[in-house]
PDB file of N, CA and C in Angstrom:
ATOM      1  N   UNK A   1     131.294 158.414  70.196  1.00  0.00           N
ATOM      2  CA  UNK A   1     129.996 158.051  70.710  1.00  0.00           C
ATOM      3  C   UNK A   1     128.872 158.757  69.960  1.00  0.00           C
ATOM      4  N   UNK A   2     129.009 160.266  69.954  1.00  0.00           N
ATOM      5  CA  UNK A   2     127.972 160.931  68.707  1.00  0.00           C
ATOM      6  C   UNK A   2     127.739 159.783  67.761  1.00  0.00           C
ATOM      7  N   UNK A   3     128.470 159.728  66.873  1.00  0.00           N
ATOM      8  CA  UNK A   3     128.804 159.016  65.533  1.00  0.00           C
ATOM      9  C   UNK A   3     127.711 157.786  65.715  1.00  0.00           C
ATOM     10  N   UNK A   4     128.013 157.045  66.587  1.00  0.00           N
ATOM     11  CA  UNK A   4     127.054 155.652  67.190  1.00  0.00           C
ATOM     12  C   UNK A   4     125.962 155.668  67.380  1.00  0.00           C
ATOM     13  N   UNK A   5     125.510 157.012  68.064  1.00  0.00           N
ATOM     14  CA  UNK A   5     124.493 157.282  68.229  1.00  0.00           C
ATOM     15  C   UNK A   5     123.145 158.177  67.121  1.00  0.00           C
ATOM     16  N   UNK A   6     124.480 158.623  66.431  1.00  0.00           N
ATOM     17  CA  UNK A   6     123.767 159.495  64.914  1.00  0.00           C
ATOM     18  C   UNK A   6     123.268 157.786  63.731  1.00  0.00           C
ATOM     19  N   UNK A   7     124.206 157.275  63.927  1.00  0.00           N
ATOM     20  CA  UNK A   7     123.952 155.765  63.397  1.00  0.00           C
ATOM     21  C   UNK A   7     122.592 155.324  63.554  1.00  0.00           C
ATOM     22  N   UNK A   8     122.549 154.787  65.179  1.00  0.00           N
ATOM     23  CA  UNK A   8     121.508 154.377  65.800  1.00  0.00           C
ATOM     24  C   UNK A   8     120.132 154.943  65.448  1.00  0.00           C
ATOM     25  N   UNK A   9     120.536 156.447  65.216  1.00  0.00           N
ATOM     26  CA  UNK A   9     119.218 157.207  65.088  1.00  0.00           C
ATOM     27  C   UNK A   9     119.140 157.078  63.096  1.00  0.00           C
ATOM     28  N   UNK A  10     119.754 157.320  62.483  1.00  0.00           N
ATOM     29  CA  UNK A  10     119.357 157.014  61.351  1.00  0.00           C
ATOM     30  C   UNK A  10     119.127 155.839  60.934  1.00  0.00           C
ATOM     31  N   UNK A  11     119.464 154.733  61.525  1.00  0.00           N
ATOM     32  CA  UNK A  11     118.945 153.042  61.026  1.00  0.00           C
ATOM     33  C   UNK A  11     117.503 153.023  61.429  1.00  0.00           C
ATOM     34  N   UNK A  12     116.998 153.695  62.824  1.00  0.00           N
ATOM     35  CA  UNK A  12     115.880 154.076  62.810  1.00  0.00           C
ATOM     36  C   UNK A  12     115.106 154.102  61.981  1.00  0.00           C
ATOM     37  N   UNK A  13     115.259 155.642  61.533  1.00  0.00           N
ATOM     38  CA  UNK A  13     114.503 156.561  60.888  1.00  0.00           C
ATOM     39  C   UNK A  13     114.409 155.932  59.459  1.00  0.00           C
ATOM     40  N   UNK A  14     115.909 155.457  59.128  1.00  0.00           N
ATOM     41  CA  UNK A  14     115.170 154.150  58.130  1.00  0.00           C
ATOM     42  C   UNK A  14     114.268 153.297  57.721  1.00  0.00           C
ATOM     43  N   UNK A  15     114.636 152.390  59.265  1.00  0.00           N
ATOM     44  CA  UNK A  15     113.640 151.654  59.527  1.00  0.00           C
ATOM     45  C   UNK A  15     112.025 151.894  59.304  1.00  0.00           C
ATOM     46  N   UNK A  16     111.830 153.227  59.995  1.00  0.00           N
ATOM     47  CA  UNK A  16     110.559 153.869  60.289  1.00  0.00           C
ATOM     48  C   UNK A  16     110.231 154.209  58.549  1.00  0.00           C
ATOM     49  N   UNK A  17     110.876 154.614  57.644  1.00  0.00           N
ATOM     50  CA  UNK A  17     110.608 155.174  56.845  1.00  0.00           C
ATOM     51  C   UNK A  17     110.514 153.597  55.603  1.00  0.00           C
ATOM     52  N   UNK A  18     110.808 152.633  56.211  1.00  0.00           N
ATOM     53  CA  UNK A  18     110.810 151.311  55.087  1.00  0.00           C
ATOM     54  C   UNK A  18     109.541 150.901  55.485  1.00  0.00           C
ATOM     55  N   UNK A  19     109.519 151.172  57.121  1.00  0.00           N
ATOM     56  CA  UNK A  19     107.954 150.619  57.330  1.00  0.00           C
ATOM     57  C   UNK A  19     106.769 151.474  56.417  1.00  0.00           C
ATOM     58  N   UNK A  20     107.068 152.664  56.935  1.00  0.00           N
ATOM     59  CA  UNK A  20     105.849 153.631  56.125  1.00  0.00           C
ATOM     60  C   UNK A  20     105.418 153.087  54.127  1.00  0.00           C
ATOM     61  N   UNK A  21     106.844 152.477  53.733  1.00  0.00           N
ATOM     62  CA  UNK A  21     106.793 152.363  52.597  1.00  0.00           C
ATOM     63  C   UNK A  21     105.898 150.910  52.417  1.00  0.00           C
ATOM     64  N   UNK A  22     106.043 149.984  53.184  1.00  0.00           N
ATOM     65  CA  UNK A  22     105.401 148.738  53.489  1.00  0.00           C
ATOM     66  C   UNK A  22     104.035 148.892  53.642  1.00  0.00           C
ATOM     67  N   UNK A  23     103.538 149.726  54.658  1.00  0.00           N
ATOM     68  CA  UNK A  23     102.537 149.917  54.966  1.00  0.00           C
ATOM     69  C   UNK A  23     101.634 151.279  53.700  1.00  0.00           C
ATOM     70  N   UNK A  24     102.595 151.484  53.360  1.00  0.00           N
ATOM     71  CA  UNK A  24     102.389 152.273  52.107  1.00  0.00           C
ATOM     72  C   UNK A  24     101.547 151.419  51.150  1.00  0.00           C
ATOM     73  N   UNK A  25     102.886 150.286  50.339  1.00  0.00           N
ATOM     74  CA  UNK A  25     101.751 148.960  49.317  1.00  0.00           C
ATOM     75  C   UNK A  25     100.974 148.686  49.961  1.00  0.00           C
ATOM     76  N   UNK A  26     100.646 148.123  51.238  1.00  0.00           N
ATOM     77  CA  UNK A  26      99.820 147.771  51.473  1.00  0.00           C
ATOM     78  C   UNK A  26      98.162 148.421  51.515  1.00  0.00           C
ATOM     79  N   UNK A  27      98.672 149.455  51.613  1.00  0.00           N
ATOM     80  CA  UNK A  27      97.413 150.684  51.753  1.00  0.00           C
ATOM     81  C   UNK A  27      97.270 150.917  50.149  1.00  0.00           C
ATOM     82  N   UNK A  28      98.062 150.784  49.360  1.00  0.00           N
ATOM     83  CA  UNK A  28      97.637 150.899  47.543  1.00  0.00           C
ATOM     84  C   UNK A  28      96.996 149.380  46.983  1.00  0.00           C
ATOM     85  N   UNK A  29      97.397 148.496  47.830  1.00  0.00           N
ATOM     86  CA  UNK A  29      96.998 147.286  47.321  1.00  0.00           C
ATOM     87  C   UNK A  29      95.234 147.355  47.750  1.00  0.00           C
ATOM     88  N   UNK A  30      95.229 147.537  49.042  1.00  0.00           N
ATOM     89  CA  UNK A  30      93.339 147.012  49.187  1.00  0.00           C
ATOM     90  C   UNK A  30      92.757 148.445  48.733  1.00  0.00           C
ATOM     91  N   UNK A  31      93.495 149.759  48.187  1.00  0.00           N
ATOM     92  CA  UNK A  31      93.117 150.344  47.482  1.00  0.00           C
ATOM     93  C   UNK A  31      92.064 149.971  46.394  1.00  0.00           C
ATOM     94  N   UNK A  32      93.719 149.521  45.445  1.00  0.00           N
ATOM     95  CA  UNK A  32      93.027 148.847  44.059  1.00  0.00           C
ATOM     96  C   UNK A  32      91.973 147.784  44.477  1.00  0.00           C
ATOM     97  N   UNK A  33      91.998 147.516  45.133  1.00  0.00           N
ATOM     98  CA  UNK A  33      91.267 146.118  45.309  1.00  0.00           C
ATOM     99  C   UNK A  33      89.860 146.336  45.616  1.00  0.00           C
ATOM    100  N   UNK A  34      89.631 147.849  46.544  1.00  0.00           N
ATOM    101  CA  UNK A  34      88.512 147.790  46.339  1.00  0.00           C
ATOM    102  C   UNK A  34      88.222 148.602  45.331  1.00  0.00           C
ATOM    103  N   UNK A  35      88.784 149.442  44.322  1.00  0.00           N
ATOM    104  CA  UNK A  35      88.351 149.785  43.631  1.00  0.00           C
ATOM    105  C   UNK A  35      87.726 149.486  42.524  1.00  0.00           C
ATOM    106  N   UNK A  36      88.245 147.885  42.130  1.00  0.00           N
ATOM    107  CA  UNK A  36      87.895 146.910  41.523  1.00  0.00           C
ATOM    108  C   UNK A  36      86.425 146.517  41.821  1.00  0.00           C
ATOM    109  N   UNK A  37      86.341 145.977  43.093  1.00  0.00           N
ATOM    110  CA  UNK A  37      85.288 145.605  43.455  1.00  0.00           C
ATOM    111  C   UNK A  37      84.058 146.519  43.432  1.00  0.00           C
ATOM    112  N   UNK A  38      84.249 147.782  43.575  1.00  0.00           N
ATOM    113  CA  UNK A  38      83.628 149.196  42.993  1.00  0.00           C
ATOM    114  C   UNK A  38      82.831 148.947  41.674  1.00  0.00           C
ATOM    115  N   UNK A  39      84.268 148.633  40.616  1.00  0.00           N
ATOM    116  CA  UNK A  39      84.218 148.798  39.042  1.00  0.00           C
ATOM    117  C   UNK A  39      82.840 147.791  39.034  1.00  0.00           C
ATOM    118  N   UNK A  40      83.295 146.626  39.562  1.00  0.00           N
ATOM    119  CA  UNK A  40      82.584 145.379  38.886  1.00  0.00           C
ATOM    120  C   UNK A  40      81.098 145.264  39.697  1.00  0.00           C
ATOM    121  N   UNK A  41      80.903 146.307  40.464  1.00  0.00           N
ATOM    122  CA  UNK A  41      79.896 145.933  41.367  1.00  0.00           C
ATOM    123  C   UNK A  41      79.228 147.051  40.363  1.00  0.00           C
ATOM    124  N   UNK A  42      79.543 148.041  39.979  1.00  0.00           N
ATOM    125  CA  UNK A  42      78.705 149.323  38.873  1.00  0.00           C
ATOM    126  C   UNK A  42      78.600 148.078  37.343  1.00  0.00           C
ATOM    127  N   UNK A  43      79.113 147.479  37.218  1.00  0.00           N
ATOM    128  CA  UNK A  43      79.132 147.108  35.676  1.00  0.00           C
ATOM    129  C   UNK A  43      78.095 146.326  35.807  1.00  0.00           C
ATOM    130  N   UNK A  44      77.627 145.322  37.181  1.00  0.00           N
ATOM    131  CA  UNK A  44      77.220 144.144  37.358  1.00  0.00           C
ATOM    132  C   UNK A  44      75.427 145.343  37.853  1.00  0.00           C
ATOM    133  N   UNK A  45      75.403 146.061  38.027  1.00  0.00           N
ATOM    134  CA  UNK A  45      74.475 147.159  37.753  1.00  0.00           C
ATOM    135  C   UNK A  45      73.931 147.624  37.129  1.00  0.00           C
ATOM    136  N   UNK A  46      75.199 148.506  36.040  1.00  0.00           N
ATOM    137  CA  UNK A  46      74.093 148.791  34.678  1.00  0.00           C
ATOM    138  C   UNK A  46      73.930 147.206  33.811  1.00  0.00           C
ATOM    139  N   UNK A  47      74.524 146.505  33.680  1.00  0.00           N
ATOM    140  CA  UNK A  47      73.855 145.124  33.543  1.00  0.00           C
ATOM    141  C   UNK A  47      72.348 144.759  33.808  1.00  0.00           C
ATOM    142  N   UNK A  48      72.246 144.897  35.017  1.00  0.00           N
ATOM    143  CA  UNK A  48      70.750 144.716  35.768  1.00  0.00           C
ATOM    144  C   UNK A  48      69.783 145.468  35.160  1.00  0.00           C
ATOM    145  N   UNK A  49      70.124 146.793  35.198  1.00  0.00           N
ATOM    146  CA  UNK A  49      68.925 147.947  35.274  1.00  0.00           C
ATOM    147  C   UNK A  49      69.082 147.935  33.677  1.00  0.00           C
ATOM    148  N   UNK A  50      69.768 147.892  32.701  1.00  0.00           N
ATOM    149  CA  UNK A  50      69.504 147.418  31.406  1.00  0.00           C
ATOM    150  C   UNK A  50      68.543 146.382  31.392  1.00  0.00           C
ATOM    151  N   UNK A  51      68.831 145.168  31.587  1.00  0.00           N
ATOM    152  CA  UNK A  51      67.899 143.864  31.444  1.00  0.00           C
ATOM    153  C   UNK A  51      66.576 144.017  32.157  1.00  0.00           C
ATOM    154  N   UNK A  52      66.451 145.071  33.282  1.00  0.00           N
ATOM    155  CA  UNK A  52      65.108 145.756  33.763  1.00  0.00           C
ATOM    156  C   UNK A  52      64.689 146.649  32.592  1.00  0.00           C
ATOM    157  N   UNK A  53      65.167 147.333  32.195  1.00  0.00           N
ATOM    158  CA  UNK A  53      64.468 147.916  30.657  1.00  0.00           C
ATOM    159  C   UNK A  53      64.076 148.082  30.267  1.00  0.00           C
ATOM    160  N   UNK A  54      64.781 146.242  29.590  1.00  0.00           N
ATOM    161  CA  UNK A  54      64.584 145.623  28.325  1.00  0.00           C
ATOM    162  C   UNK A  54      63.364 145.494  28.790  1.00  0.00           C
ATOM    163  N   UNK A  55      62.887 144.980  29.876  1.00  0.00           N
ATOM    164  CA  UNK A  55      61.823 143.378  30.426  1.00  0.00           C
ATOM    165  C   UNK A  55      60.476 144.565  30.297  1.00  0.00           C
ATOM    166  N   UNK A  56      60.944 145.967  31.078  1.00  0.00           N
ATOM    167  CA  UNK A  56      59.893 146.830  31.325  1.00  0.00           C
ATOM    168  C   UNK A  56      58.884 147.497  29.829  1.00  0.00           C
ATOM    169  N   UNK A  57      60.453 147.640  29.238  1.00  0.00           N
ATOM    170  CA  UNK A  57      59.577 147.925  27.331  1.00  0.00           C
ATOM    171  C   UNK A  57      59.185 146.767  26.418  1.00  0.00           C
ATOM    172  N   UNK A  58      59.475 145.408  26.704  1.00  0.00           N
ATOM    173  CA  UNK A  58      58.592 144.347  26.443  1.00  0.00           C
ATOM    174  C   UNK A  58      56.926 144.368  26.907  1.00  0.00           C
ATOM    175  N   UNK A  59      57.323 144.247  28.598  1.00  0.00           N
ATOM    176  CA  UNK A  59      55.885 144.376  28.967  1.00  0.00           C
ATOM    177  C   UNK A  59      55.126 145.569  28.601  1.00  0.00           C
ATOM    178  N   UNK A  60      55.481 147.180  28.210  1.00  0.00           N
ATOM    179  CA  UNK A  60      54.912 147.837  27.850  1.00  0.00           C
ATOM    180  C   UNK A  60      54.399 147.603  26.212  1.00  0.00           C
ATOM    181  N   UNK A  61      55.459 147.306  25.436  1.00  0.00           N
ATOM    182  CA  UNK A  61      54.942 146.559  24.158  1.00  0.00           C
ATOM    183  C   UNK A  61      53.881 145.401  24.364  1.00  0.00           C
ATOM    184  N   UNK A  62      53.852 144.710  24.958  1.00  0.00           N
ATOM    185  CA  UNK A  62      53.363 143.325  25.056  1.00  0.00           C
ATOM    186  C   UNK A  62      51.448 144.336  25.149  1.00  0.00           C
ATOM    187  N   UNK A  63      51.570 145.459  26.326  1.00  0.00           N
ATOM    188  CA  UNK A  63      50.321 146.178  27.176  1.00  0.00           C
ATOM    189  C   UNK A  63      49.632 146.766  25.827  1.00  0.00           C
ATOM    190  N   UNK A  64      50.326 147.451  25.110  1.00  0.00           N
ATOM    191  CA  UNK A  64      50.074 148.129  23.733  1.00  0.00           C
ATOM    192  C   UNK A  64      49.615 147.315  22.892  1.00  0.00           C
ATOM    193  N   UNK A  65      49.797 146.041  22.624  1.00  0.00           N
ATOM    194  CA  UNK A  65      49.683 145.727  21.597  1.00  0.00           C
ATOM    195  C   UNK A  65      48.014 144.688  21.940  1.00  0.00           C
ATOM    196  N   UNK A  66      48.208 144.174  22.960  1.00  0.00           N
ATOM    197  CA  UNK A  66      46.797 143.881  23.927  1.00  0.00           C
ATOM    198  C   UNK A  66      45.868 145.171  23.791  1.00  0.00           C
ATOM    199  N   UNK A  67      45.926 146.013  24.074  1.00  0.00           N
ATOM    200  CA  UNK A  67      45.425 147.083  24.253  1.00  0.00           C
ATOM    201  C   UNK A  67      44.965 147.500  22.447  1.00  0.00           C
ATOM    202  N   UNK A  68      45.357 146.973  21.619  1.00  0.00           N
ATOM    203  CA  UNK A  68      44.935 147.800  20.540  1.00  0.00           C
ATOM    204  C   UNK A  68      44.605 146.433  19.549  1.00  0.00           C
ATOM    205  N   UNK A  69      44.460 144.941  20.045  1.00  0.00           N
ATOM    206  CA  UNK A  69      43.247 144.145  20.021  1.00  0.00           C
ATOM    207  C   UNK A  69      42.174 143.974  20.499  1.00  0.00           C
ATOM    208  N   UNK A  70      42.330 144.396  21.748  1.00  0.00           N
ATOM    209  CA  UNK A  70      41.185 144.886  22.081  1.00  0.00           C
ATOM    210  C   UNK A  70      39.681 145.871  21.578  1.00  0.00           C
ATOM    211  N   UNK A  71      40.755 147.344  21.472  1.00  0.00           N
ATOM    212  CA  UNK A  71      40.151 148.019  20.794  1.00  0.00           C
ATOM    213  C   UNK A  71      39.562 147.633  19.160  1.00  0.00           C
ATOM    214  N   UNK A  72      40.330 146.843  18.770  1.00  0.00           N
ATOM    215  CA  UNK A  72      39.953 146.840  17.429  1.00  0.00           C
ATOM    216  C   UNK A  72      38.989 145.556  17.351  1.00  0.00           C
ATOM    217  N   UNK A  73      38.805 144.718  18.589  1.00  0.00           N
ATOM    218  CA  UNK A  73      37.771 143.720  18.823  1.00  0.00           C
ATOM    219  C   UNK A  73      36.419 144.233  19.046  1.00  0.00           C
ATOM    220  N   UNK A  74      36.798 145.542  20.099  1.00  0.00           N
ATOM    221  CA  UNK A  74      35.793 146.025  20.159  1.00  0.00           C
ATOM    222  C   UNK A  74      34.961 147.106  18.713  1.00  0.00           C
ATOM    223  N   UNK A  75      35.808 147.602  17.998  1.00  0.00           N
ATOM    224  CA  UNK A  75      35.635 148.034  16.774  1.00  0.00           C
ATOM    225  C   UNK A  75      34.373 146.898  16.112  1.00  0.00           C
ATOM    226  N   UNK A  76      34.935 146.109  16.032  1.00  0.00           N
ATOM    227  CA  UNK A  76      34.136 145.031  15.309  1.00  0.00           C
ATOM    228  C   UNK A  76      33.214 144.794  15.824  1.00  0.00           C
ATOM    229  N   UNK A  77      32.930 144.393  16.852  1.00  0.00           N
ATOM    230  CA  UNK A  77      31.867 143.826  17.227  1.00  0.00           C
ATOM    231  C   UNK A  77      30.796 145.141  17.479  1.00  0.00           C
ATOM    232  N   UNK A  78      30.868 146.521  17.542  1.00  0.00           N
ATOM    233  CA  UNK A  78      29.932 147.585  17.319  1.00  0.00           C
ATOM    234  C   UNK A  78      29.565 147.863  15.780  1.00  0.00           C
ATOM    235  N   UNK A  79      30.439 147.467  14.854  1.00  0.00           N
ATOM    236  CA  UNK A  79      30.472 147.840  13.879  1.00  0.00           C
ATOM    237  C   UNK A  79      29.080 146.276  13.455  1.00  0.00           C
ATOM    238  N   UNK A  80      29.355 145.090  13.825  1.00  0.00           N
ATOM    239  CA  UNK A  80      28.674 143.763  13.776  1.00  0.00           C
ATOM    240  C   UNK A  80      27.254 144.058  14.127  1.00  0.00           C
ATOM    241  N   UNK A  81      27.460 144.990  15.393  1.00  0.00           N
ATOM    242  CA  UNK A  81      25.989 145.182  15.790  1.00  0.00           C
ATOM    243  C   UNK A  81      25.231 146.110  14.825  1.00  0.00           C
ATOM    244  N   UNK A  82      25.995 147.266  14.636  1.00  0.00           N
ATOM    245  CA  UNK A  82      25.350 148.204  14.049  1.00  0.00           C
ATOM    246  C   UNK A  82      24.852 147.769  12.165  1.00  0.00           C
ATOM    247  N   UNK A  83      25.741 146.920  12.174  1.00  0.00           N
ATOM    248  CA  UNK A  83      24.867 145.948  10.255  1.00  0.00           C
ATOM    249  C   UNK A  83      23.688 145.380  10.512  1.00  0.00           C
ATOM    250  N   UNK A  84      23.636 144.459  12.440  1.00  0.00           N
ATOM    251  CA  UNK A  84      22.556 143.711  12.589  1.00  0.00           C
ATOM    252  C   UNK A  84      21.084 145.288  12.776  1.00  0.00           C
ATOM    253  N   UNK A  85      21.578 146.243  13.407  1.00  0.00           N
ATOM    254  CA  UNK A  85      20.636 146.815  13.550  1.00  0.00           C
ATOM    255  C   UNK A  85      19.581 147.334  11.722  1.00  0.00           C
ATOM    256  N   UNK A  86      20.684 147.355  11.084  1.00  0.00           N
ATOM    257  CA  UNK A  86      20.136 148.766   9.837  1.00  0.00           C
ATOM    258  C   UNK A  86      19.498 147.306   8.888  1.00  0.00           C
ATOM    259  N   UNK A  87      19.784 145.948   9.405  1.00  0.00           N
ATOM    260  CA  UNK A  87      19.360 145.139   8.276  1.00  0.00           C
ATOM    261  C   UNK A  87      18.054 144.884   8.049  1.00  0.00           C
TER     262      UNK A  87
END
């Protein structure tokens, strides 16, 4: 009867220990899975904030370069006045 019962208790503990292993992949699987979703959610990020940047040192080029027709419009046209004055 021991014997049957040492049985009983180790098919158990088997049992218990195949589950843990089950529930084991399963706990490595939505692991990876979200870790993935992690990866691709950072990549899909610096993606973004790159192409923000880009867009931000365009428009700062774009501000500069406005900015120094200006000035040089205004150059001229003091420089225009000041020929009309001395003529």
């Amino acid at each position: 009867m021991p014997s049957g019962r040492g049985t009983s208790a180790s098919e158990k503990l088997e049992m218990d220990i195949q589950k843990a292993f089950e529930q084991l992949k399963g706990i490595e699987k939505r692991y990876h899975e979200s870790t993935k979703t992690v990866e691709l959610t950072r990549q899909s990020c610096a993606t973004e904030f790159c192409r923000s940047c880009d867009k931000a040192q365009r428009m700062e080029l774009d501000r500069i370069t406005e900015m120094k027709n200006f000035t040089q419009s205004f150059i001229n046209s003091i420089q225009k006045f000041c020929e009309t004055m001395y003529q």
